[in-house]
C-alpha atoms as a PDB file:
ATOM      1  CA  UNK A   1     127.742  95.175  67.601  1.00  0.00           C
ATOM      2  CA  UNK A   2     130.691  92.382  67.317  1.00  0.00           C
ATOM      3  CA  UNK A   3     131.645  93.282  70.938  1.00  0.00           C
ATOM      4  CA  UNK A   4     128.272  92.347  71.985  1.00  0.00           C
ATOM      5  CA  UNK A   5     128.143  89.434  70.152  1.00  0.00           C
ATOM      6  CA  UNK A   6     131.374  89.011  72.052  1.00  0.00           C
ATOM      7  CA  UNK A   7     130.272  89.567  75.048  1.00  0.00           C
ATOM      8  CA  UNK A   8     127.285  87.159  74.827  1.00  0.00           C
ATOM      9  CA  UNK A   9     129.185  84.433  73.605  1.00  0.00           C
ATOM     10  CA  UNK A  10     131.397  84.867  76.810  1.00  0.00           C
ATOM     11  CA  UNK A  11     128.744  85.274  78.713  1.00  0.00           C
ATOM     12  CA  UNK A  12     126.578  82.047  77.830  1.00  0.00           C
ATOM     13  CA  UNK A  13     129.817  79.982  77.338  1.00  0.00           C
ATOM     14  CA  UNK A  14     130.498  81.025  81.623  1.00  0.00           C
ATOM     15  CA  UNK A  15     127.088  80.093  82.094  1.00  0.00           C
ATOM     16  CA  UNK A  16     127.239  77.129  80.480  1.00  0.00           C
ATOM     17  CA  UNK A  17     130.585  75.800  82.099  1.00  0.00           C
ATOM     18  CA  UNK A  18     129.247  76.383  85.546  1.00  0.00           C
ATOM     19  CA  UNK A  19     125.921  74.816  84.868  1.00  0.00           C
ATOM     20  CA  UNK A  20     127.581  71.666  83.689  1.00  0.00           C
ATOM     21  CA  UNK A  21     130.345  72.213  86.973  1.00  0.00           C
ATOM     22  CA  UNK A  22     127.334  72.625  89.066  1.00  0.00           C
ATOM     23  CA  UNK A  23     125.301  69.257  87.769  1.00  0.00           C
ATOM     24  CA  UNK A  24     128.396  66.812  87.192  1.00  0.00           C
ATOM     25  CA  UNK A  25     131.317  68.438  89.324  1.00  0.00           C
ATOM     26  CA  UNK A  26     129.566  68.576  92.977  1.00  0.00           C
ATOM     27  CA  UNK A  27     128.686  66.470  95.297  1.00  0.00           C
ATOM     28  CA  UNK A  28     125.388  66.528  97.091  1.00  0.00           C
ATOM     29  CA  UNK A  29     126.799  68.177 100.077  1.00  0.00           C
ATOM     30  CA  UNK A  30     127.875  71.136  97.906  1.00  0.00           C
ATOM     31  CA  UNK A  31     124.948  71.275  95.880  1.00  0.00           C
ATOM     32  CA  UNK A  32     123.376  71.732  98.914  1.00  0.00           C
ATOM     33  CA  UNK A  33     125.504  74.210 100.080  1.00  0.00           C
ATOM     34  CA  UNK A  34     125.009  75.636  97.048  1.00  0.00           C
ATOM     35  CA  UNK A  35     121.349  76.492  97.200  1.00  0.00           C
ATOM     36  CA  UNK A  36     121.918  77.754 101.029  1.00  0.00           C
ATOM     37  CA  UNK A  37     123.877  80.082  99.647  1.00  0.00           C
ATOM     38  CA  UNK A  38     121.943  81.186  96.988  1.00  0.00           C
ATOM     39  CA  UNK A  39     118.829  81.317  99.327  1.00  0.00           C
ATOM     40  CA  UNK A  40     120.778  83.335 101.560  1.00  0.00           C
ATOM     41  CA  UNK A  41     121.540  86.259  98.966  1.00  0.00           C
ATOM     42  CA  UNK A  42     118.019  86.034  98.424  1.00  0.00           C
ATOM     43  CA  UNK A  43     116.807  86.592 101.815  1.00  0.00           C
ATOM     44  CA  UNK A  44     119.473  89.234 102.336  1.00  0.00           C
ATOM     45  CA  UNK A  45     118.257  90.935  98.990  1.00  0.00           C
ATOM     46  CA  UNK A  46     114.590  90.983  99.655  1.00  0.00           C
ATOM     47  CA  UNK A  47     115.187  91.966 103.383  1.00  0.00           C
ATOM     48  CA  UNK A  48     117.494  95.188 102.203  1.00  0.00           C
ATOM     49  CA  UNK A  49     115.364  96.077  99.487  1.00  0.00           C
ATOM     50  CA  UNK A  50     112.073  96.155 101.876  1.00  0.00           C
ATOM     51  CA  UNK A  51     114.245  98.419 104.065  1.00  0.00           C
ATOM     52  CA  UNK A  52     115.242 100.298 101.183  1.00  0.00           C
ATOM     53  CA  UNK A  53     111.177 100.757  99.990  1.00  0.00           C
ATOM     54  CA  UNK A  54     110.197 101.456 103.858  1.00  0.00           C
ATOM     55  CA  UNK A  55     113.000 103.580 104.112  1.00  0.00           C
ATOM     56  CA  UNK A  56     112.444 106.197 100.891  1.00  0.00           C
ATOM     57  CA  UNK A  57     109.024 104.828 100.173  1.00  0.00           C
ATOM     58  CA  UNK A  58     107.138 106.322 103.134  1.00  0.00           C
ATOM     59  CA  UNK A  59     108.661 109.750 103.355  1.00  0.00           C
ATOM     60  CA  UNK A  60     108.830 110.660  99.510  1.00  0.00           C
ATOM     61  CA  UNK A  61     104.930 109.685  99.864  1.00  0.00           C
ATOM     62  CA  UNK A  62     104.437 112.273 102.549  1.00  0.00           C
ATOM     63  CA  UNK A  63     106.854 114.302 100.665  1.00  0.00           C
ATOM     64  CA  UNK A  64     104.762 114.335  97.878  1.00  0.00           C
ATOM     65  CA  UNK A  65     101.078 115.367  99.516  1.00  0.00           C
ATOM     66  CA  UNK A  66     102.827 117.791 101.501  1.00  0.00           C
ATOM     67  CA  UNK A  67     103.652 119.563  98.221  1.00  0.00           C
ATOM     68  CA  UNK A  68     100.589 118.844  96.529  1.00  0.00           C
ATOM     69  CA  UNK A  69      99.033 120.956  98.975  1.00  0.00           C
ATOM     70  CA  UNK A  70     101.228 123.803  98.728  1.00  0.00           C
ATOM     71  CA  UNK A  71     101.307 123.628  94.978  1.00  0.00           C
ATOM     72  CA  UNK A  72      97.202 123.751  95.243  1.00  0.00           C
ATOM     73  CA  UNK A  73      97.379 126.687  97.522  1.00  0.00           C
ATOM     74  CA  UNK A  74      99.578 128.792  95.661  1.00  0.00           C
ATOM     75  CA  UNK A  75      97.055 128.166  92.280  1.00  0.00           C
ATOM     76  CA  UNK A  76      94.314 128.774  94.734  1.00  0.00           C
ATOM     77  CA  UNK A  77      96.207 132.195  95.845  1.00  0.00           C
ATOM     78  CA  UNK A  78      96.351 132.698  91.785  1.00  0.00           C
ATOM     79  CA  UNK A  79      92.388 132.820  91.413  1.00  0.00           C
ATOM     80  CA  UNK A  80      92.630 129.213  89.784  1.00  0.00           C
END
Protein backbone atom coordinates (compact mmCIF):
# COMPACT_ATOMS: atom_id res chain seq x y z
CA UNK A 1 0.00 0.00 0.00
CA UNK A 2 2.98 2.67 0.75
CA UNK A 3 4.19 2.06 -2.85
CA UNK A 4 0.93 3.19 -4.06
CA UNK A 5 0.73 5.93 -1.99
CA UNK A 6 4.11 6.42 -3.59
CA UNK A 7 3.23 6.16 -6.70
CA UNK A 8 0.29 8.63 -6.49
CA UNK A 9 2.16 11.18 -4.89
CA UNK A 10 4.60 10.96 -7.95
CA UNK A 11 2.09 10.80 -10.07
CA UNK A 12 -0.06 14.01 -9.07
CA UNK A 13 3.18 15.92 -8.15
CA UNK A 14 4.16 15.24 -12.45
CA UNK A 15 0.82 16.31 -13.09
CA UNK A 16 0.92 19.11 -11.21
CA UNK A 17 4.41 20.48 -12.44
CA UNK A 18 3.33 20.24 -16.02
CA UNK A 19 0.00 21.84 -15.45
CA UNK A 20 1.64 24.83 -13.88
CA UNK A 21 4.63 24.48 -16.98
CA UNK A 22 1.78 24.35 -19.32
CA UNK A 23 -0.26 27.65 -17.88
CA UNK A 24 2.83 29.94 -16.86
CA UNK A 25 5.87 28.42 -18.90
CA UNK A 26 4.41 28.66 -22.67
CA UNK A 27 3.76 30.98 -24.86
CA UNK A 28 0.61 31.18 -26.89
CA UNK A 29 2.21 29.76 -29.90
CA UNK A 30 3.04 26.59 -27.93
CA UNK A 31 -0.04 26.37 -26.15
CA UNK A 32 -1.38 26.22 -29.32
CA UNK A 33 0.77 23.79 -30.54
CA UNK A 34 0.01 22.12 -27.69
CA UNK A 35 -3.64 21.40 -28.20
CA UNK A 36 -2.81 20.46 -32.07
CA UNK A 37 -1.02 17.96 -30.76
CA UNK A 38 -3.18 16.69 -28.36
CA UNK A 39 -6.10 16.85 -30.93
CA UNK A 40 -4.04 14.98 -33.18
CA UNK A 41 -3.55 11.82 -30.81
CA UNK A 42 -7.09 12.10 -30.52
CA UNK A 43 -8.05 11.88 -34.03
CA UNK A 44 -5.42 9.22 -34.58
CA UNK A 45 -6.93 7.27 -31.50
CA UNK A 46 -10.53 7.39 -32.44
CA UNK A 47 -9.67 6.72 -36.19
CA UNK A 48 -7.54 3.34 -35.13
CA UNK A 49 -9.89 2.28 -32.67
CA UNK A 50 -12.99 2.51 -35.30
CA UNK A 51 -10.71 0.38 -37.52
CA UNK A 52 -9.98 -1.77 -34.75
CA UNK A 53 -14.14 -2.21 -33.91
CA UNK A 54 -14.83 -2.54 -37.89
CA UNK A 55 -12.07 -4.71 -38.12
CA UNK A 56 -12.93 -7.59 -35.20
CA UNK A 57 -16.37 -6.18 -34.62
CA UNK A 58 -18.05 -7.35 -37.83
CA UNK A 59 -16.60 -10.79 -38.25
CA UNK A 60 -16.75 -12.04 -34.50
CA UNK A 61 -20.59 -10.92 -35.05
CA UNK A 62 -20.93 -13.25 -37.99
CA UNK A 63 -18.71 -15.51 -36.12
CA UNK A 64 -21.02 -15.72 -33.51
CA UNK A 65 -24.59 -16.49 -35.51
CA UNK A 66 -22.75 -18.78 -37.57
CA UNK A 67 -22.22 -20.86 -34.41
CA UNK A 68 -25.39 -20.20 -32.89
CA UNK A 69 -26.80 -22.04 -35.63
CA UNK A 70 -24.70 -24.97 -35.47
CA UNK A 71 -24.90 -25.12 -31.73
CA UNK A 72 -28.98 -25.10 -32.31
CA UNK A 73 -28.69 -27.83 -34.82
CA UNK A 74 -26.70 -30.15 -33.00
CA UNK A 75 -29.46 -29.75 -29.77
CA UNK A 76 -32.01 -30.06 -32.47
CA UNK A 77 -30.12 -33.42 -33.74
CA UNK A 78 -30.30 -34.28 -29.74
CA UNK A 79 -34.29 -34.32 -29.68
CA UNK A 80 -34.08 -30.88 -27.72
Amino acid sequence: MKRFVGYAVALGTLVGAGALLYRFGLSDEAKDGVRRAAQSVRDAYESVSQHVSDLYGGGAAEDMASRQRDVAHQWEALGF
